[in-house]
N, C-alpha and C. Protein backbone atom coordinates (compact mmCIF):
# COMPACT_ATOMS: atom_id res chain seq x y z
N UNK A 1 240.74 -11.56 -3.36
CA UNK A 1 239.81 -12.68 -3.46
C UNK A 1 238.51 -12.28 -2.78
N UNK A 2 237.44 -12.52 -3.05
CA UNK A 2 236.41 -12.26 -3.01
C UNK A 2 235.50 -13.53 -2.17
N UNK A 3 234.46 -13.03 -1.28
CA UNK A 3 233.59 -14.26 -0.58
C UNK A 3 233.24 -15.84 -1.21
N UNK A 4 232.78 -14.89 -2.38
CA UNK A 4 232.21 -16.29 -3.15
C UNK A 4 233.33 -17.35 -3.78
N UNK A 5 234.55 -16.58 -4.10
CA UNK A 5 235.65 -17.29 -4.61
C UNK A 5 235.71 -18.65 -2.99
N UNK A 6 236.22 -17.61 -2.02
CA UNK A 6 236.62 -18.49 -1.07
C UNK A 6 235.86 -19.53 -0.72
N UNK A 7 234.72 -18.96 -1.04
CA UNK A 7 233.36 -20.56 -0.42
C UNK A 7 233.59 -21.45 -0.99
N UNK A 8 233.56 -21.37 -2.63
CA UNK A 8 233.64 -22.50 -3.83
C UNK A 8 234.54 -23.33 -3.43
N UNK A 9 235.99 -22.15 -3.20
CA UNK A 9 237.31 -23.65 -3.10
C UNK A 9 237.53 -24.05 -1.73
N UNK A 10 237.11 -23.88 -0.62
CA UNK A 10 236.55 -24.55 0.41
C UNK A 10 235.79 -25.60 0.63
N UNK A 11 234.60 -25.43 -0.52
CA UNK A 11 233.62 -26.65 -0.40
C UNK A 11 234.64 -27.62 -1.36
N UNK A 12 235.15 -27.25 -2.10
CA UNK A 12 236.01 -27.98 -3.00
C UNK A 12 237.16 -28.81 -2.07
N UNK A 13 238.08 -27.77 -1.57
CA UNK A 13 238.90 -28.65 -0.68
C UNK A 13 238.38 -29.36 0.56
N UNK A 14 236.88 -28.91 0.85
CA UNK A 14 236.23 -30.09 2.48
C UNK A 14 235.72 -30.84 1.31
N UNK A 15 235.57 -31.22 0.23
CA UNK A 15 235.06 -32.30 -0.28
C UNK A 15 236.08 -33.24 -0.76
N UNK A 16 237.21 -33.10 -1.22
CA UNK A 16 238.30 -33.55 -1.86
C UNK A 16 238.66 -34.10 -0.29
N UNK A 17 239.03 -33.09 0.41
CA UNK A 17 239.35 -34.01 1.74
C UNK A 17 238.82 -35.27 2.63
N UNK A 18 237.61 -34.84 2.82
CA UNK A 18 236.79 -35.87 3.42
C UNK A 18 236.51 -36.96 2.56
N UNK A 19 236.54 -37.19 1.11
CA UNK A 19 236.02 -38.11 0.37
C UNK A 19 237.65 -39.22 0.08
N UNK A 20 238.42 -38.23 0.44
CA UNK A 20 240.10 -39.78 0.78
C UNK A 20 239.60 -40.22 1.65
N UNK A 21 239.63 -39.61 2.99
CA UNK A 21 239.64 -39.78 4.15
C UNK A 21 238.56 -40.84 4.47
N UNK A 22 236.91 -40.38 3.86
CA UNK A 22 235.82 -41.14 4.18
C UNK A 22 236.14 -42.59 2.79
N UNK A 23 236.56 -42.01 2.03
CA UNK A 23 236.68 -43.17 0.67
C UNK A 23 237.05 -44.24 0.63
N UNK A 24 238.54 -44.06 1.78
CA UNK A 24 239.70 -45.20 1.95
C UNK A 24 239.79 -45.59 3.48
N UNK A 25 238.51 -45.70 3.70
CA UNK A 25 238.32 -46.18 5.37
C UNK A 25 238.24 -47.84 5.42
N UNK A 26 238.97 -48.43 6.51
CA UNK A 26 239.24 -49.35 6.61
C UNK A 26 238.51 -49.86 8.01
N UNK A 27 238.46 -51.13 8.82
CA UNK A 27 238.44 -51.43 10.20
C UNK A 27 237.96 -49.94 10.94
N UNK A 28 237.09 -49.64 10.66
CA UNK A 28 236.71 -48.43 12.02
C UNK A 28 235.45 -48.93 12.27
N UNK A 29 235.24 -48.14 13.74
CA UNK A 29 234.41 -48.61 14.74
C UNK A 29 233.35 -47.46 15.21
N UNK A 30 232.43 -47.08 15.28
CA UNK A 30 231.64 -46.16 16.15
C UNK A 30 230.61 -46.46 17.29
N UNK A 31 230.76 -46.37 18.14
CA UNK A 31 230.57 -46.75 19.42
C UNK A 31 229.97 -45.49 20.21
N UNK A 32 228.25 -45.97 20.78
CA UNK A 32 227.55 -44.83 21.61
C UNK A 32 227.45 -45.21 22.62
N UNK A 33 227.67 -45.60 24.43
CA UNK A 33 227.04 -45.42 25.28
C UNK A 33 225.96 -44.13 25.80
N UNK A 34 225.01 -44.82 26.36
CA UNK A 34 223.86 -43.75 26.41
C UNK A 34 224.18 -44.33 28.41
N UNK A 35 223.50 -43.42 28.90
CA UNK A 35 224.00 -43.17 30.48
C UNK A 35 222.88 -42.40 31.58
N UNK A 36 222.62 -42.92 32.55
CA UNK A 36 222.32 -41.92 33.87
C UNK A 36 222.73 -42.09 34.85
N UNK A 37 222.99 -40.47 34.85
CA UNK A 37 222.98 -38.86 34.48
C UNK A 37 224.30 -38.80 33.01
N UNK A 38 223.84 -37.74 32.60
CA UNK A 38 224.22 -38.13 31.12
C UNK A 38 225.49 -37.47 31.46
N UNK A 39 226.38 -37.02 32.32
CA UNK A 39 227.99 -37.22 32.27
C UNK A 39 228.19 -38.57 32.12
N UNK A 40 227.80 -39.52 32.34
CA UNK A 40 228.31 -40.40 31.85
C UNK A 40 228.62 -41.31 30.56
N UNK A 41 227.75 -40.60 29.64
CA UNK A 41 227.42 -41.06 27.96
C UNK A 41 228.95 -41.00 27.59
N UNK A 42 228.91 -41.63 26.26
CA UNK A 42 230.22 -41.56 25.61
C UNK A 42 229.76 -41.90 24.24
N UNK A 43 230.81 -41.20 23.49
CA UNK A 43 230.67 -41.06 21.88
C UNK A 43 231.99 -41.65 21.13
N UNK A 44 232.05 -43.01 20.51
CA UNK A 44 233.78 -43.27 19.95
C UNK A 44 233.33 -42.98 18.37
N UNK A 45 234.37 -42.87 18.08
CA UNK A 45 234.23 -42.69 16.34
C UNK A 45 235.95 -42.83 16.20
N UNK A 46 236.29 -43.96 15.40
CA UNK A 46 237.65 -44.36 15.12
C UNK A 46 237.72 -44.49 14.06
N UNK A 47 238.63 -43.80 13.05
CA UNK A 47 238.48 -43.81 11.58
C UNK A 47 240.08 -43.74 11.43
N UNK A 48 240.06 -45.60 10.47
CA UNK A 48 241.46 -45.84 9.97
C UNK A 48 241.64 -45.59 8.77
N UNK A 49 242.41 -44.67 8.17
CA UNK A 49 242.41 -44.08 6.89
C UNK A 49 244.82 -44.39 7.10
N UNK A 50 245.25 -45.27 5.51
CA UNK A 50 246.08 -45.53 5.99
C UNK A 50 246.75 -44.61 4.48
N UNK A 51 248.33 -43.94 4.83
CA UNK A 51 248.77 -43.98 3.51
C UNK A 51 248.70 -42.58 2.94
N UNK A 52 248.86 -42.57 1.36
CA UNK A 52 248.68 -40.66 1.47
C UNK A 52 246.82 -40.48 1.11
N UNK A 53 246.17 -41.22 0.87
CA UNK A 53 244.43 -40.70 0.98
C UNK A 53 244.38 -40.13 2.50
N UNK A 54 244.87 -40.81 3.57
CA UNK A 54 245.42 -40.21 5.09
C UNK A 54 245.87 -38.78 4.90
N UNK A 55 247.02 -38.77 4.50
CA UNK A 55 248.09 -37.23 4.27
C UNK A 55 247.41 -36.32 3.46
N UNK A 56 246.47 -36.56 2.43
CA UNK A 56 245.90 -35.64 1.33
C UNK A 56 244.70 -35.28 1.66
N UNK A 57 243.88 -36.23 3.07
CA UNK A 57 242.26 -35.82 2.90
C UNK A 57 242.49 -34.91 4.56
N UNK A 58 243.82 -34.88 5.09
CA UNK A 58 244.00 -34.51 6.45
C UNK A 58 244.12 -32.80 5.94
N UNK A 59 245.59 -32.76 5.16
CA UNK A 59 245.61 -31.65 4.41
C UNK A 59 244.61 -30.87 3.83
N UNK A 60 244.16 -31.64 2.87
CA UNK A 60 242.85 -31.02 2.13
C UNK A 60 242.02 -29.90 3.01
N UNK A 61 241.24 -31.30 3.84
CA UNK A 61 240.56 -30.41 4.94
C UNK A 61 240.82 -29.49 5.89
N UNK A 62 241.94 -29.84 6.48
CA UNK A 62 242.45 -28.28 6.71
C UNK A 62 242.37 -26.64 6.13
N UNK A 63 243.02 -26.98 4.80
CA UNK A 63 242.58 -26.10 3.47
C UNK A 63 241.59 -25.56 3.49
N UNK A 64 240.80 -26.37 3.25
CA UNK A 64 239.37 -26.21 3.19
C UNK A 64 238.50 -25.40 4.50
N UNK A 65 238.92 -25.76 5.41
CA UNK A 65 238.79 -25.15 6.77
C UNK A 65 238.83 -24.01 7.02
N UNK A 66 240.48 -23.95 6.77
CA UNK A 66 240.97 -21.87 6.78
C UNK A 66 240.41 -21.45 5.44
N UNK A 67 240.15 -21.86 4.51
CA UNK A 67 239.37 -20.71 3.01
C UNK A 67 237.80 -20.64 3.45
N UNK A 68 237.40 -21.67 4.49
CA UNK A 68 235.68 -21.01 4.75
C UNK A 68 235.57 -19.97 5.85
N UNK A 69 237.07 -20.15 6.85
CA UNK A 69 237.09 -18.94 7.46
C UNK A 69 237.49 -17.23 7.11
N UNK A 70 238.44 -17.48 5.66
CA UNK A 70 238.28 -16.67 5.07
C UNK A 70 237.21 -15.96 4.38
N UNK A 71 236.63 -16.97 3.55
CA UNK A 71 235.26 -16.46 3.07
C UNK A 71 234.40 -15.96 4.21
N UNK A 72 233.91 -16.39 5.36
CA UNK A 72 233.31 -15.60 6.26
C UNK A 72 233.76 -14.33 6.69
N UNK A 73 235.03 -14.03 6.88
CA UNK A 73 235.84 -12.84 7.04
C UNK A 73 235.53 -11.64 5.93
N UNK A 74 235.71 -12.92 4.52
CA UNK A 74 235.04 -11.57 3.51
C UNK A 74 234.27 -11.04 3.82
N UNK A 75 233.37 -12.04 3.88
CA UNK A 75 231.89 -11.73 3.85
C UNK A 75 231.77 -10.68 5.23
N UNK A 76 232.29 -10.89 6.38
CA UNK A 76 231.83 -9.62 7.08
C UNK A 76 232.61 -7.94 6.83
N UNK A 77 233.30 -8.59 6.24
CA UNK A 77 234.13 -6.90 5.50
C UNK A 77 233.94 -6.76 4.49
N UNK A 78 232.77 -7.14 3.74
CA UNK A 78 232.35 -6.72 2.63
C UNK A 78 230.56 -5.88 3.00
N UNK A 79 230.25 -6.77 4.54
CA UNK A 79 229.15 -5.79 4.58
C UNK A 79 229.76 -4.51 5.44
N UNK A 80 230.56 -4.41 6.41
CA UNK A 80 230.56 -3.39 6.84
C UNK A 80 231.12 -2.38 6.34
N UNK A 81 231.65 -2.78 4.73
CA UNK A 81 232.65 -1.70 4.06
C UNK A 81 231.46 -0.56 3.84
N UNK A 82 231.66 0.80 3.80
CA UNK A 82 231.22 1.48 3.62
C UNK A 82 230.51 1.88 1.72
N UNK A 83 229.68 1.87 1.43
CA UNK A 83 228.98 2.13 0.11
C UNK A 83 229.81 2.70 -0.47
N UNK A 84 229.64 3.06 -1.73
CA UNK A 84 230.44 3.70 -2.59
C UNK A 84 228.94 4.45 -3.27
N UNK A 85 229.11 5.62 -3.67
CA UNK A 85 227.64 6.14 -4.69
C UNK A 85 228.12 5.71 -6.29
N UNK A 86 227.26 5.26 -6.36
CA UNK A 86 226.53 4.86 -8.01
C UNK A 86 227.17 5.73 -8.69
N UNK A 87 228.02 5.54 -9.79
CA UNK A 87 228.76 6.29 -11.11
C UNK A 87 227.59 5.80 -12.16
N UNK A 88 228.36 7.67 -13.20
CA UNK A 88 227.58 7.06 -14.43
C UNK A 88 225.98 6.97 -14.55
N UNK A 89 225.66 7.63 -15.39
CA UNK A 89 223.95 7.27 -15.63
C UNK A 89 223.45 8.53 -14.08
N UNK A 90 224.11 9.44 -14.26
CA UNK A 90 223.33 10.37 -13.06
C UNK A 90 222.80 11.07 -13.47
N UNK A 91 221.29 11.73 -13.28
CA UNK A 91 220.41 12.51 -13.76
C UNK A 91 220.72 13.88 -13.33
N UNK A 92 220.83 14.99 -13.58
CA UNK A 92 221.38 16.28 -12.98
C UNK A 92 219.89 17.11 -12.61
């Protein structure tokens, strides 16, 4: 499998995932305290997703997760692979 393969079905599975997950949201809450000295700030984000859009957009994204870390992996062992010389069409 190749970089670009892995990106496609990555963006494919973080989109399939997040769009149950964000699609079938119910009762959630997001909540900022702001603070001084800013150890004290706080950030809530509560997201009720019930059922299998829950089980399929949890999964998904996961998926999706490890194939963009793959594709980056390609992608750095595809630049450091060493060249190959040009076949074919050589001028003598």
């Amino acid at each position: 499998m190749n970089s670009e393969r892995a990106l496609i079905a990555s963006i494919v599975f973080l989109g399939l995932g997040l769009g149950m997950i964000l699609g079938h949201l119910h009762d959630s809450t997001i909540g900022f305290n702001g603070a001084i000295p800013a150890a004290g700030a706080s950030l809530q984000v509560v997201l009720y997703t019930n059922g299998w859009p829950a089980m399929i957009g949890v999964a998904a994204t996961a998926i999706g997760t490890l194939l963009l870390l793959a594709a980056l992996v390609f992608a750095v062992l595809r630049i450091l692979a060493p060249k190959e010389p040009a076949r074919g069409n050589a001028h003598a």
